[in-house]
Protein backbone atom coordinates (compact mmCIF):
# COMPACT_ATOMS: atom_id res chain seq x y z
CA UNK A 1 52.20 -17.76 32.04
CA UNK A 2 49.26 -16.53 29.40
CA UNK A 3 50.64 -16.25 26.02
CA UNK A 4 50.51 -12.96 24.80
CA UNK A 5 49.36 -13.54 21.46
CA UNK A 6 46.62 -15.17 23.11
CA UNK A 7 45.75 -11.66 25.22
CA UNK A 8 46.10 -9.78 21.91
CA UNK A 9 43.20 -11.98 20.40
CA UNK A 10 41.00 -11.93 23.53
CA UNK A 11 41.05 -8.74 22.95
CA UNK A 12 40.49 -8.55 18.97
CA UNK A 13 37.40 -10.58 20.06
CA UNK A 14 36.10 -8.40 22.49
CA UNK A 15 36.76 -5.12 20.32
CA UNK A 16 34.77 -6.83 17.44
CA UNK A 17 31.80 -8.03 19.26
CA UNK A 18 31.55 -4.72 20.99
CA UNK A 19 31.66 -2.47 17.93
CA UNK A 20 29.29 -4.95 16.59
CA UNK A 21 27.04 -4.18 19.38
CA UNK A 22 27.97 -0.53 19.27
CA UNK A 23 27.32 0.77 15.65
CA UNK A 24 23.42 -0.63 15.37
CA UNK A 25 22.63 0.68 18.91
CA UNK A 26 24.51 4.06 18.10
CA UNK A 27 22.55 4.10 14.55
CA UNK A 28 19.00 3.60 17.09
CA UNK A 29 20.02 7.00 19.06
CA UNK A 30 21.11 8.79 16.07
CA UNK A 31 17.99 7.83 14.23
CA UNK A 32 15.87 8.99 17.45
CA UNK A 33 17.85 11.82 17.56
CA UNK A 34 17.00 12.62 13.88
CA UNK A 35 13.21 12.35 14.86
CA UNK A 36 11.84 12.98 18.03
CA UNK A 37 8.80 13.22 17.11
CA UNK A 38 9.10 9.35 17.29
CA UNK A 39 10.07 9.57 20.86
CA UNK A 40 6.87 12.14 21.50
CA UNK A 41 4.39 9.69 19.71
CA UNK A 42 5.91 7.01 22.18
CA UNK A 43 5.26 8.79 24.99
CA UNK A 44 2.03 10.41 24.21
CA UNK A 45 -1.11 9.02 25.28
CA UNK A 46 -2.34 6.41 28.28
CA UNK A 47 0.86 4.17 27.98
CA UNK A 48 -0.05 1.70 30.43
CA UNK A 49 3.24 -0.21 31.97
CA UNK A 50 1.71 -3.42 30.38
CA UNK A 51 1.69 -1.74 26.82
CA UNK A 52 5.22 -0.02 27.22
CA UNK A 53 7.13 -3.25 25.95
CA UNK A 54 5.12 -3.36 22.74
CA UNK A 55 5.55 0.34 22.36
CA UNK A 56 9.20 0.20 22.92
CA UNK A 57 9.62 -2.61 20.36
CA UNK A 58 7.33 -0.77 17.64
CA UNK A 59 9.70 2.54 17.94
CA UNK A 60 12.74 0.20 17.78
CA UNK A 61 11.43 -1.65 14.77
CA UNK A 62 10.69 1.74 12.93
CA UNK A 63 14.23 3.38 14.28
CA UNK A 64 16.59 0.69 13.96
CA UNK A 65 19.87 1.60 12.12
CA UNK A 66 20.10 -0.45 9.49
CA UNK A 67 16.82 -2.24 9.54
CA UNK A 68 15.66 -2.86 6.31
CA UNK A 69 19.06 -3.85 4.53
CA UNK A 70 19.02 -6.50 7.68
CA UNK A 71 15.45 -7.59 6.94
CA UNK A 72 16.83 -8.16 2.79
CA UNK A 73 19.80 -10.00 3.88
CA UNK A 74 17.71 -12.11 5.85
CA UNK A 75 15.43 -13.20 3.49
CA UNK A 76 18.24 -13.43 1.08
CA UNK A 77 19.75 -15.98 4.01
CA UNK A 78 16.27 -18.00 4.18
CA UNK A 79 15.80 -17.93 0.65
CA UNK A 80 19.09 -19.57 -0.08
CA UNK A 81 19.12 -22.21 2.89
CA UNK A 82 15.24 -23.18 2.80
CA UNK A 83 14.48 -22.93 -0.47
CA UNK A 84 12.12 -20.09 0.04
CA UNK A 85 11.32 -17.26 -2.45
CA UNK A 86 13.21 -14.08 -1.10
CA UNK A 87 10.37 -12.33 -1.93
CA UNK A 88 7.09 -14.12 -1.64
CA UNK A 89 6.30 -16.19 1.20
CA UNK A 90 3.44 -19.32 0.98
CA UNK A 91 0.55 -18.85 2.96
CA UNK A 92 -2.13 -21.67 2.82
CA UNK A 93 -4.94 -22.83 0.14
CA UNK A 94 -2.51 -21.49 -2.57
CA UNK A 95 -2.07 -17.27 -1.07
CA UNK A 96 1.04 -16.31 -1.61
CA UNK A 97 2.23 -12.93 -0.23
CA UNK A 98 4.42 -10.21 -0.76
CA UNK A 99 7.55 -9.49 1.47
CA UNK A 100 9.14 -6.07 0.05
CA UNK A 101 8.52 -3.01 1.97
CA UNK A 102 8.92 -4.55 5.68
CA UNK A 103 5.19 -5.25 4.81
CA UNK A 104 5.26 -8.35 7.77
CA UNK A 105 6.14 -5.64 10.04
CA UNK A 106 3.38 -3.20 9.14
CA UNK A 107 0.74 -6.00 9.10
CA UNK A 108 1.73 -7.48 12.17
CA UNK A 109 2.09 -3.89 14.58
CA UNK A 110 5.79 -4.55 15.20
CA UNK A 111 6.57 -1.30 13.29
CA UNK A 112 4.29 1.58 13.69
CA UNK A 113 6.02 4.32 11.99
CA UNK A 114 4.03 7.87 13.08
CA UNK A 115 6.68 9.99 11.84
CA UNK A 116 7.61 8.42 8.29
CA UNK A 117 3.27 8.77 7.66
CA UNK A 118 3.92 12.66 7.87
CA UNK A 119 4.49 13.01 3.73
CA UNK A 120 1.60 11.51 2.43
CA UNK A 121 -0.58 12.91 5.24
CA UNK A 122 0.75 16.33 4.33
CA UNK A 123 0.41 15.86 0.23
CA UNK A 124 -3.38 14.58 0.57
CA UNK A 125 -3.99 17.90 3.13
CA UNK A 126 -2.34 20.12 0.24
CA UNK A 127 -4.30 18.65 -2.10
CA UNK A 128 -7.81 18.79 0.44
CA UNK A 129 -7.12 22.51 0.71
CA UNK A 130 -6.69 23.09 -3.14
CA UNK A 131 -9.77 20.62 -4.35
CA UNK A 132 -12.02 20.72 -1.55
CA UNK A 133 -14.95 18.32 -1.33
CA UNK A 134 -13.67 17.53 -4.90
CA UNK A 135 -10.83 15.49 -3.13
CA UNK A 136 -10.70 12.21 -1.64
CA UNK A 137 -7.92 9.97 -0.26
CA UNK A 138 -8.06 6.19 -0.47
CA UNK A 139 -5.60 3.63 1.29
CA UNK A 140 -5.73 -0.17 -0.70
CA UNK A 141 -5.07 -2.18 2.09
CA UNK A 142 -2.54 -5.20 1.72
CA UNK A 143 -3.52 -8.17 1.37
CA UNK A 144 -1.81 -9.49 4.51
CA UNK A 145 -4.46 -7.31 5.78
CA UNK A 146 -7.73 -8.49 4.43
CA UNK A 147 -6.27 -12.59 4.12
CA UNK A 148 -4.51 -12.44 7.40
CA UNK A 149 -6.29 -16.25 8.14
CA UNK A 150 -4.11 -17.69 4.88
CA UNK A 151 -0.89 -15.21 6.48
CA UNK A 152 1.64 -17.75 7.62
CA UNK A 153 1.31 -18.91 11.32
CA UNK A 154 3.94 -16.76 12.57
CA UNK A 155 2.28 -13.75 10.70
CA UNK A 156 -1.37 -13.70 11.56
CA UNK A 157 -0.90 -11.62 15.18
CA UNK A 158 -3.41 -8.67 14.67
CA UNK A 159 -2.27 -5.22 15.62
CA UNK A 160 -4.49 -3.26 18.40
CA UNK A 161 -3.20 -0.25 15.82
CA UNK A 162 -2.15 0.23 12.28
CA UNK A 163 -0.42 2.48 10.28
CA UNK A 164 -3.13 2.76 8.39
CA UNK A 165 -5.63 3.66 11.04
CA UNK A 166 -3.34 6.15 12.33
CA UNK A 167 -3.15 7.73 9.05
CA UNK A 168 -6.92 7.56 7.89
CA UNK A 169 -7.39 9.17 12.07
CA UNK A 170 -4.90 11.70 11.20
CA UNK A 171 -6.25 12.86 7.85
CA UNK A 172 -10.00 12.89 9.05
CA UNK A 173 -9.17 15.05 12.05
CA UNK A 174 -7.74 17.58 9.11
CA UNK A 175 -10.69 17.45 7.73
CA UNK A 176 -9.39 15.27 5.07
CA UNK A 177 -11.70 13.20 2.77
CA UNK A 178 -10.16 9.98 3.87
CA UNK A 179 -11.36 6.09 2.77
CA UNK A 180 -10.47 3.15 4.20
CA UNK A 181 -12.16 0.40 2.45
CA UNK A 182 -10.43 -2.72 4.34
CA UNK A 183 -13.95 -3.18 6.05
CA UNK A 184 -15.74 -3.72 3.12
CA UNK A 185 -13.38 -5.74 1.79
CA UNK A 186 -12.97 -8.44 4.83
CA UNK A 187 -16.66 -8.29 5.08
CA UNK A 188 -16.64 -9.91 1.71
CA UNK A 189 -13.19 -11.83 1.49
CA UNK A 190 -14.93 -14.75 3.46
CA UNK A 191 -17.21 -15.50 0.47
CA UNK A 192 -16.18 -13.43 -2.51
CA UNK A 193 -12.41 -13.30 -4.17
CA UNK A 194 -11.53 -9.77 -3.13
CA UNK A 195 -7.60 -10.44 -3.83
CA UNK A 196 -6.00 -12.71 -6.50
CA UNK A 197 -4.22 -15.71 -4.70
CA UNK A 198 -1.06 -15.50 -7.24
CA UNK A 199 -0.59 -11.92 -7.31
CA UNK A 200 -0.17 -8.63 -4.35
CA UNK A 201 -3.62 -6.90 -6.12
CA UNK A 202 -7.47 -6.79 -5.33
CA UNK A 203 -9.92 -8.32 -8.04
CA UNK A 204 -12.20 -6.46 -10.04
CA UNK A 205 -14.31 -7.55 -7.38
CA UNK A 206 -12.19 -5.92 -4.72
CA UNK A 207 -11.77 -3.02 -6.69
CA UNK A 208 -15.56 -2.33 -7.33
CA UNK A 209 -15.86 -2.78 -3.66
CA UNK A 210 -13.48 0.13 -3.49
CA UNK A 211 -14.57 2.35 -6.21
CA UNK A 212 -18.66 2.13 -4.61
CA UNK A 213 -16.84 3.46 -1.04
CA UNK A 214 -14.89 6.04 -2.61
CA UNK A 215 -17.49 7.60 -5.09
CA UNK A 216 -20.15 7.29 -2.19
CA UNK A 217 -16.96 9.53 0.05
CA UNK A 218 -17.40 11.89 -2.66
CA UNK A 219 -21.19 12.57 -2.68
CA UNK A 220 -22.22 10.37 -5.66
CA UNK A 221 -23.72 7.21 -4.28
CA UNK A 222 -25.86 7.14 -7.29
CA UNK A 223 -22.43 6.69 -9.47
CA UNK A 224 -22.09 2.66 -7.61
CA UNK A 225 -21.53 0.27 -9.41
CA UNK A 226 -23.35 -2.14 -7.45
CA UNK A 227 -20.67 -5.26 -7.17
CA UNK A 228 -23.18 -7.67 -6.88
CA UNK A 229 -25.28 -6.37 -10.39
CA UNK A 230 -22.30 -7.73 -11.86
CA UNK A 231 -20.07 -10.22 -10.22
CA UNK A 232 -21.35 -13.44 -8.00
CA UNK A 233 -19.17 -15.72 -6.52
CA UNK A 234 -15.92 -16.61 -7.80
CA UNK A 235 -14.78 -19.44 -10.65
CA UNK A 236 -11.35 -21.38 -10.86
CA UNK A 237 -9.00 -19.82 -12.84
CA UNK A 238 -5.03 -20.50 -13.79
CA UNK A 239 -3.53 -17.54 -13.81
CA UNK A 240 0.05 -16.20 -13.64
CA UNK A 241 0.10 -13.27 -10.91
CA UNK A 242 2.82 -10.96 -10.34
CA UNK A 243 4.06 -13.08 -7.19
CA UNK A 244 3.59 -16.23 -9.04
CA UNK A 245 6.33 -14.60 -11.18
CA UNK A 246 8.62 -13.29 -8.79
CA UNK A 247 9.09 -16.38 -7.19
CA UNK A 248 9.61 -18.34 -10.21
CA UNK A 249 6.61 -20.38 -10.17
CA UNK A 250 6.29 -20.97 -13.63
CA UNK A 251 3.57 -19.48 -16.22
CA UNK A 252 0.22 -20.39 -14.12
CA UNK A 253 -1.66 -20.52 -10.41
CA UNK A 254 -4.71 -22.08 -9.39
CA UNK A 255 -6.62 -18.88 -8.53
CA UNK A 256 -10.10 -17.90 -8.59
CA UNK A 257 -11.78 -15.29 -10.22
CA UNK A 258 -14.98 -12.99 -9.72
CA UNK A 259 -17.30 -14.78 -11.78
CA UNK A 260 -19.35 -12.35 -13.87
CA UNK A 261 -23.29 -11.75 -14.60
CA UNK A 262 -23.84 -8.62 -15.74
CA UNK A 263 -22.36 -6.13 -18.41
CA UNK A 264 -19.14 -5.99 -17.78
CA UNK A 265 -18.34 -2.23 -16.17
CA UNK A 266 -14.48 -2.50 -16.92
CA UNK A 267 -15.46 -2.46 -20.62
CA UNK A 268 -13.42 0.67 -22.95
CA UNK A 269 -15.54 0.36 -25.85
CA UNK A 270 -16.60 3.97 -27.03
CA UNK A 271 -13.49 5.01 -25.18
CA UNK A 272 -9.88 6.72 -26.35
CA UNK A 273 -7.11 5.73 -24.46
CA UNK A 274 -3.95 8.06 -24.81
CA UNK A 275 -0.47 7.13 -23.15
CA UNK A 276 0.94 9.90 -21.17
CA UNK A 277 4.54 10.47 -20.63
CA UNK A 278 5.72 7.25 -22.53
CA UNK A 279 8.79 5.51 -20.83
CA UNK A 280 8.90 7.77 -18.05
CA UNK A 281 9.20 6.06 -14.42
CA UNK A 282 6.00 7.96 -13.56
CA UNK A 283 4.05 8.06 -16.64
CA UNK A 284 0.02 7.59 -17.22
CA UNK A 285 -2.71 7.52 -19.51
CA UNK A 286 -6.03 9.68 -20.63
CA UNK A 287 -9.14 8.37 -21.47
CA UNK A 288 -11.71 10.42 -23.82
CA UNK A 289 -15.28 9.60 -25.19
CA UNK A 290 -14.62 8.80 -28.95
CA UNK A 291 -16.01 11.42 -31.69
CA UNK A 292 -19.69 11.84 -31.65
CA UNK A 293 -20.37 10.26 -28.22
CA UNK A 294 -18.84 13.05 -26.06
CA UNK A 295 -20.59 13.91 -22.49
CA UNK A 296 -20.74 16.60 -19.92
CA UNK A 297 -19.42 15.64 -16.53
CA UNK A 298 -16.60 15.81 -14.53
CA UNK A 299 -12.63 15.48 -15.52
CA UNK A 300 -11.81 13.07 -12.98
CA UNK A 301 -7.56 12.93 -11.87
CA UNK A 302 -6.03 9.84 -9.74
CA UNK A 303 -2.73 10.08 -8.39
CA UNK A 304 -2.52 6.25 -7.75
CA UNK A 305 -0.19 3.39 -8.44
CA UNK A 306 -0.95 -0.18 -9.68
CA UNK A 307 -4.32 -0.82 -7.49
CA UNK A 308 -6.05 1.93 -9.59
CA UNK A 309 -3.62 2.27 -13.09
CA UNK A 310 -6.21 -0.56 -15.06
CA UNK A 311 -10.11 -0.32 -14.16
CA UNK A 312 -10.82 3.09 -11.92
CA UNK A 313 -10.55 4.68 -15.44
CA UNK A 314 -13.76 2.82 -17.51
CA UNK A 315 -15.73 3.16 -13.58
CA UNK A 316 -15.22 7.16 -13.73
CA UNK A 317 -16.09 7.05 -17.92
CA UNK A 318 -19.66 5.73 -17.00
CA UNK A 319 -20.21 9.43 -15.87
CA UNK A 320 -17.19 11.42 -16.41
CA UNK A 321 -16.21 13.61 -19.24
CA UNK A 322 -12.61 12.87 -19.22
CA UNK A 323 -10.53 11.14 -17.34
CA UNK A 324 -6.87 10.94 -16.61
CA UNK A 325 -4.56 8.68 -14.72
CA UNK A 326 -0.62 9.55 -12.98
CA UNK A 327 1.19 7.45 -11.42
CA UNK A 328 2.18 9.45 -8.02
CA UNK A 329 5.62 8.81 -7.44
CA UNK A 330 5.03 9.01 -3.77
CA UNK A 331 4.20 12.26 -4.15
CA UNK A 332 6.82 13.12 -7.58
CA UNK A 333 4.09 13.62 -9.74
CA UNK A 334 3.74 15.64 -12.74
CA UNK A 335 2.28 18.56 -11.10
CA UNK A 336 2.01 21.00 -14.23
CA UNK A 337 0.31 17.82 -16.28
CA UNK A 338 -2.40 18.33 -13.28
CA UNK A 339 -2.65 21.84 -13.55
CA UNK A 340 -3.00 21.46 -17.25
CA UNK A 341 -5.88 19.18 -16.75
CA UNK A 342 -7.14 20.77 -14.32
CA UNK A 343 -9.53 18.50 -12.61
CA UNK A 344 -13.10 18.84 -11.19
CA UNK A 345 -12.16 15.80 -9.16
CA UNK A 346 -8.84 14.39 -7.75
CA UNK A 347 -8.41 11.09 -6.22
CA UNK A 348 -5.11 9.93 -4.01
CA UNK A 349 -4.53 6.36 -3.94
CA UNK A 350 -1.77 4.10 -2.87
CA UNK A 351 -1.27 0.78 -1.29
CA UNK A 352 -1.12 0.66 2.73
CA UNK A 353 2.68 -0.47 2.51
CA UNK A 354 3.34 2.46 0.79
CA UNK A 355 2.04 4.80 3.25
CA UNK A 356 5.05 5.66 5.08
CA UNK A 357 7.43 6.15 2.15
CA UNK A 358 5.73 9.70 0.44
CA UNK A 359 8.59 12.18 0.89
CA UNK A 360 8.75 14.71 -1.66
CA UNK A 361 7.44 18.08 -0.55
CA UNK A 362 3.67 18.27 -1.77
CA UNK A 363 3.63 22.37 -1.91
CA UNK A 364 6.25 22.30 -4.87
């Protein structure tokens, strides 16, 4: 005769594993629920039965309940058992890489999140419509993206589509000023450093390569810098990058740097910096011409993050009047700072993991 108490915990069992089961596949239909247009986007287009698998996983990687505090407790897992940073994983020849932001995902395909790029793609049309030609958009690719050969094994599969393709698409058929310099940046990566090794951020090389698309988007081609006038090839440096920090790697990196052989265009000197905002989450900075050396040209804005906070202000100084600098708070910024200013030309940036996480409402 079965023991009771033995029934009673057959059934415990059951219970738990189905309500385990249950409450991440009831969080997937609520989510879907929340956002059809996810379900539309899955559907839409020639969805060939041989792509439908990948499609289906993409829309469960973006819907998932739960998903990213699984993907954190994971690497919190891994981190404690291997020995691995949490948040930096080891590619090869010394590129390390950053994890936050389901950024493996993104760079990979598995998530392809159409819905969540609906913020940003509506801030940068607000700002299109108020600025005009006067406005331009850029995305800094990750550097998963451009170094995907030094990506660990498991993370080198190249999406057929992006995120970031699927925003740049979006905003162009707006008729939205829209840059995507990852092009110009692989095209160089193979030779040049374009991204530091120790650290998630482009080079000044990199970011020259940048700053010559985006001015060129904007109808001043004769504004380039020109990357190889002043950088060519790169030199061994030790340096400690912002991932070399994070995962506790101690004070230096081998790394290599841009090696320089020109003027050097970053340069301040006959420039006023002012802080903006001190202390505040989403502060900035100003730059001026000092006394006496004052110019005519443009008062250039960026709405940008830590890709363009240090050298896109001395590159717009060379011609600009005056020049100012605010962090975006995907898409919090200081809105009557930019009316104050009020720029003859604005400049969106942020970094292509970013892309799907604008959500304040850019008409406030």
């Amino acid at each position: 005769m079965r023991n009771p108490a033995s029934t009673l915990v057959n059934l415990l069992f059951v219970a738990s594993i189905g309500a385990m089961l249950l409450v991440p596949a009831v969080g997937l239909v609520f989510n879907t629920a929340r956002a059809p247009a996810s379900i539309v986007a899955l559907l839409s287009g020639d969805l060939s039965l041989a792509a439908l698998p990948k499609a289906l996983d993409q829309h469960i990687a973006t819907s998932y309940g739960m998903r990213g505090e699984m993907i954190r407790e994971e690497a919190a897992i891994k981190a404690a058992l291997g020995g691995e940073s949490r948040r930096v994983a080891f590619g090869t020849d010394d590129f390390l890489f950053l994890k936050d932001d389901d950024v493996f995902s993104q760079v990979t395909g598995q998530r392809l999140d159409r819905a969540g790029l609906a913020g940003l793609a509506d801030l940068a049309t607000a700002l299109a419509g108020q600025y005009g030609d006067r406005f331009v958009f850029i995305v800094a690719p990750n550097k998963h993206t451009i170094y995907r050969r030094h990506l660990p094994v498991w993370a080198r599969t190249e999406p057929a589509v992006s995120e970031r393709s699927v925003l740049v698409d979006l905003l162009r058929t707006r008729g939205v000023n829209a840059v995507d310099p990852t092009a110009a940046l692989a095209a160089r990566a193979e030779t040049d450093p374009v991204y530091w090794r120790g650290d998630t951020h482009w080079t000044p090389f990199g970011m020259i390569v940048a700053f010559d698309q985006m001015v060129g988007a904007l109808g001043l081609s004769e504004q380039a810098v020109g990357v190889d006038s002043v950088f060519s090839g790169g030199m061994p440096v030790d340096r400690a990058g912002d991932l070399v920090r994070i995962a506790g790697l101690g004070d230096s990196w081998p790394d290599v740097a841009p090696k320089p052989i020109g003027a050097d265009p970053f340069s301040e000197e006959g420039l006023v910096r002012e802080k903006l905002l001190p202390g505040e989450k989403f502060g900035g900075y100003r730059l001026r011409h000092k006394e006496g050396a004052a110019r005519s040209g443009p008062r250039v804005l960026i709405l940008g993050d830590s890709f363009t906070v240090g050298g896109f202000g001395p590159l717009f100084m060379r011609f600009a009047s005056d020049f100012m600098y605010l962090h975006h708070g995907l898409g919090a910024y200081d809105r009557q700072l930019t009316a104050e200013f009020d720029p003859d030309i604005v400049v969106l940036a942020t970094v292509e993991r970013h892309i799907t996480s604008f959500r304040d409402d850019p008409l406030k």
